[in-house]
Structures are given as C-alpha cells and as structure tokens.
Protein backbone atom coordinates (compact mmCIF):
# COMPACT_ATOMS: atom_id res chain seq x y z
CA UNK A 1 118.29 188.36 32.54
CA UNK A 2 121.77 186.14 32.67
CA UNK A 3 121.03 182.36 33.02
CA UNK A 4 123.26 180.56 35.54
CA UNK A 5 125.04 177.67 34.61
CA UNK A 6 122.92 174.78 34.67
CA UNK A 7 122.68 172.68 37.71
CA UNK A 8 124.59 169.59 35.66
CA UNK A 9 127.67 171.58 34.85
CA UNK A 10 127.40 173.93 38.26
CA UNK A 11 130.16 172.96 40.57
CA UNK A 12 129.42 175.86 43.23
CA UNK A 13 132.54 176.95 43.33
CA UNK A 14 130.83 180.28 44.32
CA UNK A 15 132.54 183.00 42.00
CA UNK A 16 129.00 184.37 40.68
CA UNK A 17 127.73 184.67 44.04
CA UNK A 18 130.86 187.23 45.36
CA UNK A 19 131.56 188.59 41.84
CA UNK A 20 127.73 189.99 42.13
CA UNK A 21 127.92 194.19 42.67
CA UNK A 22 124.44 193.77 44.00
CA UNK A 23 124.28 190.68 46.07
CA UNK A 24 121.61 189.35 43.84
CA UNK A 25 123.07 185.46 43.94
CA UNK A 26 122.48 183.45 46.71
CA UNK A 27 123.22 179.85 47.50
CA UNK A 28 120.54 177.18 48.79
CA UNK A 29 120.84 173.40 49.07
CA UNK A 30 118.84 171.92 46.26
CA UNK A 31 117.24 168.31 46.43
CA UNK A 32 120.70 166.32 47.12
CA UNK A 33 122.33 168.72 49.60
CA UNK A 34 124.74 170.49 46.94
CA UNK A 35 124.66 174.47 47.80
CA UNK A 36 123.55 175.86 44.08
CA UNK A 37 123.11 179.41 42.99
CA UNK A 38 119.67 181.41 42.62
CA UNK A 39 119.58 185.15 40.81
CA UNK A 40 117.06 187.65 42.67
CA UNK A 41 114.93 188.77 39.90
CA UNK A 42 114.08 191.76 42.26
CA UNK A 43 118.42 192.60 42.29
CA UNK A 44 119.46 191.65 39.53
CA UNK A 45 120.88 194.39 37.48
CA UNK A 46 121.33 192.42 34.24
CA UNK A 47 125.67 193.61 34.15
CA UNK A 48 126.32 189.66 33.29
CA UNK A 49 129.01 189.76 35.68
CA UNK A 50 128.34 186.12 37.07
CA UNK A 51 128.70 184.67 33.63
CA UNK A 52 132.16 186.24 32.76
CA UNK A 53 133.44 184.78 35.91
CA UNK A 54 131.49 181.47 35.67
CA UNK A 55 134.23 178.42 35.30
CA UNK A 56 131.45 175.88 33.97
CA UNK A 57 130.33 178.79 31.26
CA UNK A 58 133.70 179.05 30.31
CA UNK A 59 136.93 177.89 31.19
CA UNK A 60 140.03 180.09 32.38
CA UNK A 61 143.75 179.49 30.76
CA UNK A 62 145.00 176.31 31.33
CA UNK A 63 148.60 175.68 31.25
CA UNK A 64 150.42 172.02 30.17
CA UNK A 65 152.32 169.80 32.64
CA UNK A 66 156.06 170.85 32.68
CA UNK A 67 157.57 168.25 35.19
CA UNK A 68 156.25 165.16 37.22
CA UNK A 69 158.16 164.00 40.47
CA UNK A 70 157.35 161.59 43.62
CA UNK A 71 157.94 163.02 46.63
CA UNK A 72 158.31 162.80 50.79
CA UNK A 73 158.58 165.79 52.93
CA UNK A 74 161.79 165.31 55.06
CA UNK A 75 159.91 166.50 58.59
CA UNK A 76 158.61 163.07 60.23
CA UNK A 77 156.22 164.71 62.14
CA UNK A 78 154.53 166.40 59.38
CA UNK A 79 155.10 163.52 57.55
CA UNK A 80 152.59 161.14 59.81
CA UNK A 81 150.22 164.05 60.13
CA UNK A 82 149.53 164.04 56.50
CA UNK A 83 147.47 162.54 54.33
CA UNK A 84 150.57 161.01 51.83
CA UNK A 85 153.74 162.72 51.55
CA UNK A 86 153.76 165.72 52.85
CA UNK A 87 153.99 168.31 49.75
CA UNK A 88 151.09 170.54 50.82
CA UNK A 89 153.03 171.22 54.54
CA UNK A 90 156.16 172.09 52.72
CA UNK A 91 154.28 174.77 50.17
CA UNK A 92 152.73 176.12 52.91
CA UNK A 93 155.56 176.92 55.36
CA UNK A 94 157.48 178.50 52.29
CA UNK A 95 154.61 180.56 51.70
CA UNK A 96 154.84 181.70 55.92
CA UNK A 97 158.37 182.38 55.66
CA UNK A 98 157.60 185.00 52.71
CA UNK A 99 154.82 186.54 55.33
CA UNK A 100 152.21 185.20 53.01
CA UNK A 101 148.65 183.21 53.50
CA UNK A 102 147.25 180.06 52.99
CA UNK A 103 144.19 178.72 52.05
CA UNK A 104 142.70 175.50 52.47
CA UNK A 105 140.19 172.90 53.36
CA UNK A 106 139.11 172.54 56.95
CA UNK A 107 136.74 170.83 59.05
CA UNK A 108 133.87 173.82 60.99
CA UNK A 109 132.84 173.06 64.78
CA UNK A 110 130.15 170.80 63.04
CA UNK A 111 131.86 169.08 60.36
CA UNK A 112 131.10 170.90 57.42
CA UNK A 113 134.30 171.31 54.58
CA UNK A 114 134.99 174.66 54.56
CA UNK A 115 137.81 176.78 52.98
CA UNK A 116 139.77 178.76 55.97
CA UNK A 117 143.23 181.05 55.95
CA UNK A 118 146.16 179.57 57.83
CA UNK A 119 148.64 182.89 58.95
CA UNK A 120 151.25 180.53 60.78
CA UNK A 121 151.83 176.36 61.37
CA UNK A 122 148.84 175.95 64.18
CA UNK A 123 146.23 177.64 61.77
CA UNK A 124 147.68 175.21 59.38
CA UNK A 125 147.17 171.94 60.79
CA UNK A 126 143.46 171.47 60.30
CA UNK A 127 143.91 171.79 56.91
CA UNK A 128 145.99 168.61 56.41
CA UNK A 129 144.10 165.47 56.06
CA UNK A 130 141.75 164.17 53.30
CA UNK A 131 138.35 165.67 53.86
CA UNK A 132 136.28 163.84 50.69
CA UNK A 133 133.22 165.86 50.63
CA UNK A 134 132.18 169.02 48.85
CA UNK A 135 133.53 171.85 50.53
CA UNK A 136 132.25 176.00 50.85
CA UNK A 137 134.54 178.55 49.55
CA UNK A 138 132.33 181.13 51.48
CA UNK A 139 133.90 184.86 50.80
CA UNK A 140 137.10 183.68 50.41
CA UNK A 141 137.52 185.11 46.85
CA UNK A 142 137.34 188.67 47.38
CA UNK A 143 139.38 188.62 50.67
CA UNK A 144 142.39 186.56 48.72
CA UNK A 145 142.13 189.78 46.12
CA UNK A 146 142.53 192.30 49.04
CA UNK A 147 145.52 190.55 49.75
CA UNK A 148 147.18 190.15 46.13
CA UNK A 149 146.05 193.54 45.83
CA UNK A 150 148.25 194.78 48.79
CA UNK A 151 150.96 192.52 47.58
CA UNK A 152 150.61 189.95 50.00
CA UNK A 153 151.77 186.23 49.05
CA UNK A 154 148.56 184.05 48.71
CA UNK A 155 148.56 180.11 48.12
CA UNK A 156 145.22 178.75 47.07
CA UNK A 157 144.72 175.11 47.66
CA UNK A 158 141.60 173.52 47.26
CA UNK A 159 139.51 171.59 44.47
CA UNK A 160 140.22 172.05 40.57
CA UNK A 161 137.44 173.40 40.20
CA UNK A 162 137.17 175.78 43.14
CA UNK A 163 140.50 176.78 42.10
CA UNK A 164 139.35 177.82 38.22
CA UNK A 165 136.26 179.19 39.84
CA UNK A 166 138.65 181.63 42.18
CA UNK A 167 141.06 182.38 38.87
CA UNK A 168 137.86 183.40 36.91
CA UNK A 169 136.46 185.88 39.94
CA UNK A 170 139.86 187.52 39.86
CA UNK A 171 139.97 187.78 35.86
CA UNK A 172 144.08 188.27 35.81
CA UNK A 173 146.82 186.80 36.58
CA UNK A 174 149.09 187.95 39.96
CA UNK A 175 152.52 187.08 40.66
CA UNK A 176 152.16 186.79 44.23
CA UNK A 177 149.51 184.03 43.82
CA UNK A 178 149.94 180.77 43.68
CA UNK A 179 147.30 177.98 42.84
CA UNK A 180 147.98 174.52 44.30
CA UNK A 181 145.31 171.58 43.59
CA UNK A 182 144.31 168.50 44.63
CA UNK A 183 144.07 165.13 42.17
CA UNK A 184 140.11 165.34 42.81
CA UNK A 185 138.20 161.90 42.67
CA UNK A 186 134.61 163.96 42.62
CA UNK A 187 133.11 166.03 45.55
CA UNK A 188 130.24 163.96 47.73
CA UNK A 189 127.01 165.60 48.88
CA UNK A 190 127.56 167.36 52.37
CA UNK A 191 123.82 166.33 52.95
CA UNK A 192 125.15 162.41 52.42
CA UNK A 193 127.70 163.23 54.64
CA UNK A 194 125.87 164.95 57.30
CA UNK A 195 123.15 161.89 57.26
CA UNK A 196 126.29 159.17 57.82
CA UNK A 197 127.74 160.81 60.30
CA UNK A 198 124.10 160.86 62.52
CA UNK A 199 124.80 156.95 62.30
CA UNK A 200 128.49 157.26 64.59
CA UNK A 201 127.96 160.05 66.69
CA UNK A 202 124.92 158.72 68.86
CA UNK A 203 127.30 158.46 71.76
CA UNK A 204 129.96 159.81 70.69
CA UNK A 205 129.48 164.17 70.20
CA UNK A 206 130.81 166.09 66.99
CA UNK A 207 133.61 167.68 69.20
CA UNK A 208 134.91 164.58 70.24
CA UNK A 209 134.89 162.29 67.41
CA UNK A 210 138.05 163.04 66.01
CA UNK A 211 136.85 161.89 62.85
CA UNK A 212 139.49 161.59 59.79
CA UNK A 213 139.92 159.96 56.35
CA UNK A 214 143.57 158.34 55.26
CA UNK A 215 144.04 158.09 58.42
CA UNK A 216 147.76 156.64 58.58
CA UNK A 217 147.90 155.98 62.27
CA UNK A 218 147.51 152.26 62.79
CA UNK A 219 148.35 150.57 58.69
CA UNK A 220 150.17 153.40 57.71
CA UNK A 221 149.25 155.13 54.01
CA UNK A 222 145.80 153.47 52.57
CA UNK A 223 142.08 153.98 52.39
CA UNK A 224 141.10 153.99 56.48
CA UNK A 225 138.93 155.94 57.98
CA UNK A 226 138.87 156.12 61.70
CA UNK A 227 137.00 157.78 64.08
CA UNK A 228 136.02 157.64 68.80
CA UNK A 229 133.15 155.66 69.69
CA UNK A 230 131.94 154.29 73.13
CA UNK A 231 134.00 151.58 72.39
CA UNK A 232 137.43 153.23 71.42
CA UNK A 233 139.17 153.87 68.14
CA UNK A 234 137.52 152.79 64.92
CA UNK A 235 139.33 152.01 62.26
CA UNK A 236 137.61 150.59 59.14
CA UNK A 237 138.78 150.04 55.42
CA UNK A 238 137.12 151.95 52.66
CA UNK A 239 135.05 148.75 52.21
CA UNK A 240 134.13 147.98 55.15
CA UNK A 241 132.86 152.06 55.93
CA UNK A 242 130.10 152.46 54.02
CA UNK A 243 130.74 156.32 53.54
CA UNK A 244 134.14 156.01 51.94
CA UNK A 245 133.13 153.08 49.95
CA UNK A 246 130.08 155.42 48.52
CA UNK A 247 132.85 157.67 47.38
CA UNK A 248 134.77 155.11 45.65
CA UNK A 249 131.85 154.40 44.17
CA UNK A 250 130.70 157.63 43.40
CA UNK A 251 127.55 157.02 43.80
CA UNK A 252 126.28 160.33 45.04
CA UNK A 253 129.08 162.89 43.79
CA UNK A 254 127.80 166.23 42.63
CA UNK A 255 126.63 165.87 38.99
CA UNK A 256 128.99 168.05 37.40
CA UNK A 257 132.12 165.61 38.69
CA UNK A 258 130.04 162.59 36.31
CA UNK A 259 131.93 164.84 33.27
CA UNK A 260 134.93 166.76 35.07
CA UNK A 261 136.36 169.41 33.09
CA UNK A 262 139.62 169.46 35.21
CA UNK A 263 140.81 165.77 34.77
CA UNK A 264 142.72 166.47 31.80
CA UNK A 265 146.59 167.45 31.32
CA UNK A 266 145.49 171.17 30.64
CA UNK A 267 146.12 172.26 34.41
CA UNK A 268 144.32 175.71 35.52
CA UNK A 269 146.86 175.31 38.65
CA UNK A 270 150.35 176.01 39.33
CA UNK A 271 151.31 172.82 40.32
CA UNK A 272 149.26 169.53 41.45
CA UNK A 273 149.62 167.14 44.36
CA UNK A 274 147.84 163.67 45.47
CA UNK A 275 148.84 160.66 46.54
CA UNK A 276 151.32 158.65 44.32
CA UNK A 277 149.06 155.29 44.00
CA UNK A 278 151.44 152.76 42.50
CA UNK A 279 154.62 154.38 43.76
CA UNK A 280 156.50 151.33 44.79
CA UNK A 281 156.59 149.64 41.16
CA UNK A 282 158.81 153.66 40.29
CA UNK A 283 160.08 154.30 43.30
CA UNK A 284 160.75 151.56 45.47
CA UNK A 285 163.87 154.19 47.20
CA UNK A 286 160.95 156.08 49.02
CA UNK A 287 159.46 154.64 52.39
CA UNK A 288 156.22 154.10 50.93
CA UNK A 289 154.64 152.86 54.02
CA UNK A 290 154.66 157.01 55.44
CA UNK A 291 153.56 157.75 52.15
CA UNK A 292 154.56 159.55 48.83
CA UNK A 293 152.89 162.25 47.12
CA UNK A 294 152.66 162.99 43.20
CA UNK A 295 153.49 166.44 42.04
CA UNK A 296 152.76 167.82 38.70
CA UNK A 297 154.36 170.99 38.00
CA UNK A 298 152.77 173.40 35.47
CA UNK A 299 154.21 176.98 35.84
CA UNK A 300 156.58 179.05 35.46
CA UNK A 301 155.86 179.82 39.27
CA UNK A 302 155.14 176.05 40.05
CA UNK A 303 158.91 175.42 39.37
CA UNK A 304 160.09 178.20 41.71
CA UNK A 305 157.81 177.58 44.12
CA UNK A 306 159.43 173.55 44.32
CA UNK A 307 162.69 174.82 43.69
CA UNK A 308 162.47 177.33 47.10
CA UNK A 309 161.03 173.99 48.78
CA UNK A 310 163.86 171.54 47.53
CA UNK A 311 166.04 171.21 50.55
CA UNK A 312 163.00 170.00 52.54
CA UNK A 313 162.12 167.07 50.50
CA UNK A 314 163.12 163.85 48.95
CA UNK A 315 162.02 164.59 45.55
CA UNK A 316 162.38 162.06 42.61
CA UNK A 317 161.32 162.93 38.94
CA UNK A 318 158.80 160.51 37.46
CA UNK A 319 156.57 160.26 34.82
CA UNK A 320 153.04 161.84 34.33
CA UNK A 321 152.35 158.53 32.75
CA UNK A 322 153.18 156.78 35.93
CA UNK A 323 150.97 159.52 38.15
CA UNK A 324 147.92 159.24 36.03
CA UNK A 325 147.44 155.47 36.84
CA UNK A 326 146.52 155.94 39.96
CA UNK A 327 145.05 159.23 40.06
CA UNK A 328 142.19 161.25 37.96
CA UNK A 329 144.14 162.18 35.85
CA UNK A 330 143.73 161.71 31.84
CA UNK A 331 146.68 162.31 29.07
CA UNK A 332 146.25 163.20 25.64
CA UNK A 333 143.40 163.94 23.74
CA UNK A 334 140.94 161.15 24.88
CA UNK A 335 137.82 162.77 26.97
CA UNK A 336 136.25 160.39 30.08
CA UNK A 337 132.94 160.46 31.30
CA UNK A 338 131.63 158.86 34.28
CA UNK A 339 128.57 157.08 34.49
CA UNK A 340 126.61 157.54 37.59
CA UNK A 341 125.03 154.55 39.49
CA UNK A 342 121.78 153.52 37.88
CA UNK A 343 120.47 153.76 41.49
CA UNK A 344 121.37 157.46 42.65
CA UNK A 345 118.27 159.02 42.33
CA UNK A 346 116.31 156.47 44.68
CA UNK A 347 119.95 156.47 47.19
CA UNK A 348 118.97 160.16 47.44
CA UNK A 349 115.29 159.40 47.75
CA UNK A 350 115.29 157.08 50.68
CA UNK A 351 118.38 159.28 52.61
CA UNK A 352 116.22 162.15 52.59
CA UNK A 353 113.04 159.96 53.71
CA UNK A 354 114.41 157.40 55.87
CA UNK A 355 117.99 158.39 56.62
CA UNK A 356 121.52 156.64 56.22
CA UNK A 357 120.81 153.19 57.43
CA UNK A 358 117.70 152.27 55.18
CA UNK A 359 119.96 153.44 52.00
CA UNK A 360 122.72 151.93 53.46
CA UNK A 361 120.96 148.46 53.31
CA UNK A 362 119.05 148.90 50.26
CA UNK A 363 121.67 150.39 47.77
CA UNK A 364 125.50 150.03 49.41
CA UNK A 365 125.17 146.21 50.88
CA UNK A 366 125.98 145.08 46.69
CA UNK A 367 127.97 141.93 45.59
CA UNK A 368 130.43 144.14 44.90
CA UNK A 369 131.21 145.23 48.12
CA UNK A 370 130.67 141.84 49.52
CA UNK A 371 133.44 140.52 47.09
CA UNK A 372 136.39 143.23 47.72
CA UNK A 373 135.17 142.69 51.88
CA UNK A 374 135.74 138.68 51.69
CA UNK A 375 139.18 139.68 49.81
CA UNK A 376 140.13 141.51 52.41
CA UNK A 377 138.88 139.60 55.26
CA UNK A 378 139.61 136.27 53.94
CA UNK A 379 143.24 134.77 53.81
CA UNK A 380 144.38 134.13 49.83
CA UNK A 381 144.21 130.44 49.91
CA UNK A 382 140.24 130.43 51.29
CA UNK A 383 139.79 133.16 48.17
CA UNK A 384 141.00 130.41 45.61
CA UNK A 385 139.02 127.97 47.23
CA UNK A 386 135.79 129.81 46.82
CA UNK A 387 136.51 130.59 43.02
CA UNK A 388 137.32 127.26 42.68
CA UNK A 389 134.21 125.99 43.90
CA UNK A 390 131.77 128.75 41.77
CA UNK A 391 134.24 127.60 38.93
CA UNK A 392 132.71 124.08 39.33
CA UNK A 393 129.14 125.06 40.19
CA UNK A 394 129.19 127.37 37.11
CA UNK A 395 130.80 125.38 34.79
C-alpha cells in the first residue's frame, strides 16, 4: 500500500489526489482546518502513482536565478488595483493576447482561496490582490494538461509549492506553459481564517464586505487590511488586525511552511514576483508609494516571457541580494527553519472550542504586539520618552 507524505511535510497541493486512475485519494480537513489527503484502502490499486507525483516525496527540477529586476507596470489603473507593482497584470494580458489561460488565486462566493482560470481582463481581476491564506487547487491540474495538450498557452500562478505540486502531476516539461510564483511567507489555516472573519461580518454579509489585504487605497503600498462594516470602511495595520498580525507571526501556518522547501535560490518556477520590500534604499527612481514589485527570472522562457512584456513596464535590474532582504527568499547554501510559536497547539485548541475572540485574547494580545502598536500609534518623541523611563526603572 503507498504511504502518503506525512502530514508535516504535506502541503496539499493536491497532485496525488487528481493523478489517482481510481479516485482512491480524497481530501478532508484534519484537526487545524488544512485539507490533507486520505488513500481508500477499498480503491486503492497499489500503481504508486501519488508518490511519483508527490512534491514533498520528492522534488521536481529546479532551475537557478538568471536575472533580478524592480519593477512598475506602466497602466495606472492596474497599477492601484494591485497588490505592488503590477507584474502579475502584465504576464497575464501577454498570455491573452497569445489566446492563452490564466490561472490564479481567487476569492469563492464565501471567501474561501481558490485557484480559478481567467480567459480575458474581467475574469482576471479577482485574481489580483494578496489573499494570505491556504488556497484549493481543486481539478485544476488535469484541465491545465488538456490545454497544453491541445497546444493552448497556460500561465500557472499560484504558491511555490502548488506550483511544484502541478509540475510533478504533469511529469514533463511543455513549452506552452509557463510557471509564475509568488515570494510565499507560509499559507494560514482556512479554518483560522474562516473563524476571524465570523468576528467582522455580524452586520456586515460575506457578499458585501469587500474584504482585501494590501489594500493600497487610503496609505498607498503597506501591510493594511480593510474591509465594510456598519460603520464604513475599515482600515487597520497588520498590527492592529489581529488576522494579519497572526500571519506575520506565523503562528498558525500549515506545518510544512515551519521548513519550506521552496525558499531557496533553486526556483521550480519560470520566473518569481512579490513585493520589492526595501526598494527605495535601490531604487529611489520608482514611485514607491504605488508600489514596486521584485522579479526573479529563472528560465529560458522566464526571459522571453519579460522580454514580450518590456514595453509595458518600468523595469530596473537589481540584485537578488537586494530582493531577498525583504522577501522569503534564502541565497546560497545556508538552510532556514522556522520555529513555530510555543503556543500553536492550544491557539488551535481554544479556536476550535471557543472561537476567534477567546484566542484572540489569550494568545495574540502579547507584548509584542503591544510594542510595534504604541510605535505606530505613538509620535517618536513619546517612544523615546518611554524607553527612557524603563531605561531608568531597569537600570
């Protein structure tokens, strides 16, 4: 009988579950929320299938970073409707005008990250925007070899490793496909999710919350969050939002991001984009405020895909160096593992028996938190003061 990966290296990227000739792998939410796979003794055919195509069993090629560059996608409008500079929009028309499809992350009618096609610009637009939360693939992997297969253009875009998951299910390489990723900070529990957002939409329904990370709209490019309520527009900093502060802190990630295979320069991708943190001490030419993405390129195809896309951006070579500062992203040889929160287990505990709030209180309200809130709250000179004064109490 073939043994899954186990649940600590699983990252459900689904490729076992639609590689399977008998439909003997099915997903259910295990203790945290995180969809994990579960063989049917009674279908199982023993072929081993799901482990050949398993990315946490083994990993597919990789391929080394070729080029780094900043850059800001000349369209304003898709400019402010992205998350930082744009990149992703300008892929994705290129991809249109070759009468090709795009996949990406979206948010369902009830909130849920799922991976959808995009045909044309209006399917595209829920698919910009941050979405910070571990997101379905569904049966997207067989459909996307249908279409390489009938030598359609396909653009993958998703997390690192969704996107090794996807290149192991299809087992070669196509010319027509191209595999963009995301710099991925981890992938939260849709169950954590799902429990925070019961806390803001007591008045306010799903379908009119308008809920959205990064959100540029009233600071420009940072860490907001904003979302309707009875009141009007929220808009809260990722310290002051307890979700996005949880994701900082990683406190309840899915346990194979605590040792991410897919931080490293050996890309499985074509090319990489993210947000360029640290861009004005490179860059200072861009208008940082809209925001500036970070592209890696590590194809062959990466470079003509950005080459076809030139004329529609400002693009600026940089340094990988430069990139991987702000970004997970490690060089050289050097392996990083996270350490989860001593306190994850009992978060997950008391969200599952007494919902957000009471694990909001217990594990997020930290002096931590409290210190980067009074930073931001507090003007510079009030700051000093306060150190000042524990200075003196403290000796």
């Amino acid at each position: 009988m073939p043994c899954l990966a186990e649940r600590e290296f699983c990252t459900g990227c689904g490729a076992c579950a639609m590689a399977c000739p008998k439909q003997a792998i099915v997903y259910r939410d295990d203790e945290e929320g995180f969809p994990t796979p579960y063989i049917n003794d009674e279908k199982c055919i023993e072929c081993g299938l799901c482990n050949k195509v398993c990315p946490a069993i083994e990993l597919p090629e990789t391929n080394r970073i070729q080029a780094a560059y900043a850059a800001q996608i000349k369209d304003p409008d898709a400019l402010k409707n992205s998350t930082s500079g744009g990149v992703f929009t300008a892929l994705a028309r290129e991809i249109f005008r070759r009468g090709g499809v795009v996949y990406g992350c979206v948010w369902d009618e009830n909130y849920r990250a799922v991976v959808r096609k995009a045909e044309n610009e209006n399917e595209l637009l829920p698919m910009r925007g941050s979405k910070y939360v571990w997101s379905w693939s569904g049966d997207t992997f067989p459909e996307i070899k249908q279409y390489l297969e009938t030598g359609r253009t396909v653009m993958f875009t998703g997390m690192p490793c969704q996107t090794a998951g996807l290149k192991k299910y299809l087992r070669k390489d196509y010319e027509n496909l191209y595999l963009a990723v995301f710099f991925c900070g981890g992938a939260p529990s849709p169950f954590a999710f799902r429990e925070y957002l019961k806390t803001i939409t007591k008045t306010v329904p799903l379908d009119q919350l308008d809920f959205k990370l990064r959100d540029k709209e009233k600071y420009g490019v940072g860490v907001h969050i904003s979302y309707n309520s009875e009141h009007g527009r929220v808009h809260q900093s990722y310290v002051r939002n307890p979700y996005f502060f949880s994701y900082h802190t990683k406190v309840f990630h899915r346990p194979c991001c605590y040792h991410c295979q897919y931080r490293y320069e050996q890309r499985v991708e074509d090319i990489t984009i993210g947000d360029y943190w640290g861009v004005e001490k490179y860059h200072p030419e861009f208008d940082i405020r809209a925001g500036v993405s970070a592209m890696l390129v590590n194809t062959q195809k990466g470079a003509e895909l950005l080459e076809a896309v030139k004329k529609d951006l400002v693009l600026s070579e940089t340094a990988a160096a430069d990139i991987a500062v702000g970004n997970n992203l490690t060089l050289g040889d050097k392996r990083v593992e996270f350490h989860a929160p001593k306190f994850r287990a009992a978060f997950f505990a008391a969200l599952k028996s007494k919902g957000w709030k009471a694990a909001e209180r217990k594990y997020l309200y930290n002096k931590v938190r409290l210190k980067l809130w009074l930073k931001l709250k507090l003007p510079a000179k009030y700051v000093k003061t306060i150190k000042r004064v524990k200075k003196m109490i403290m000796g």
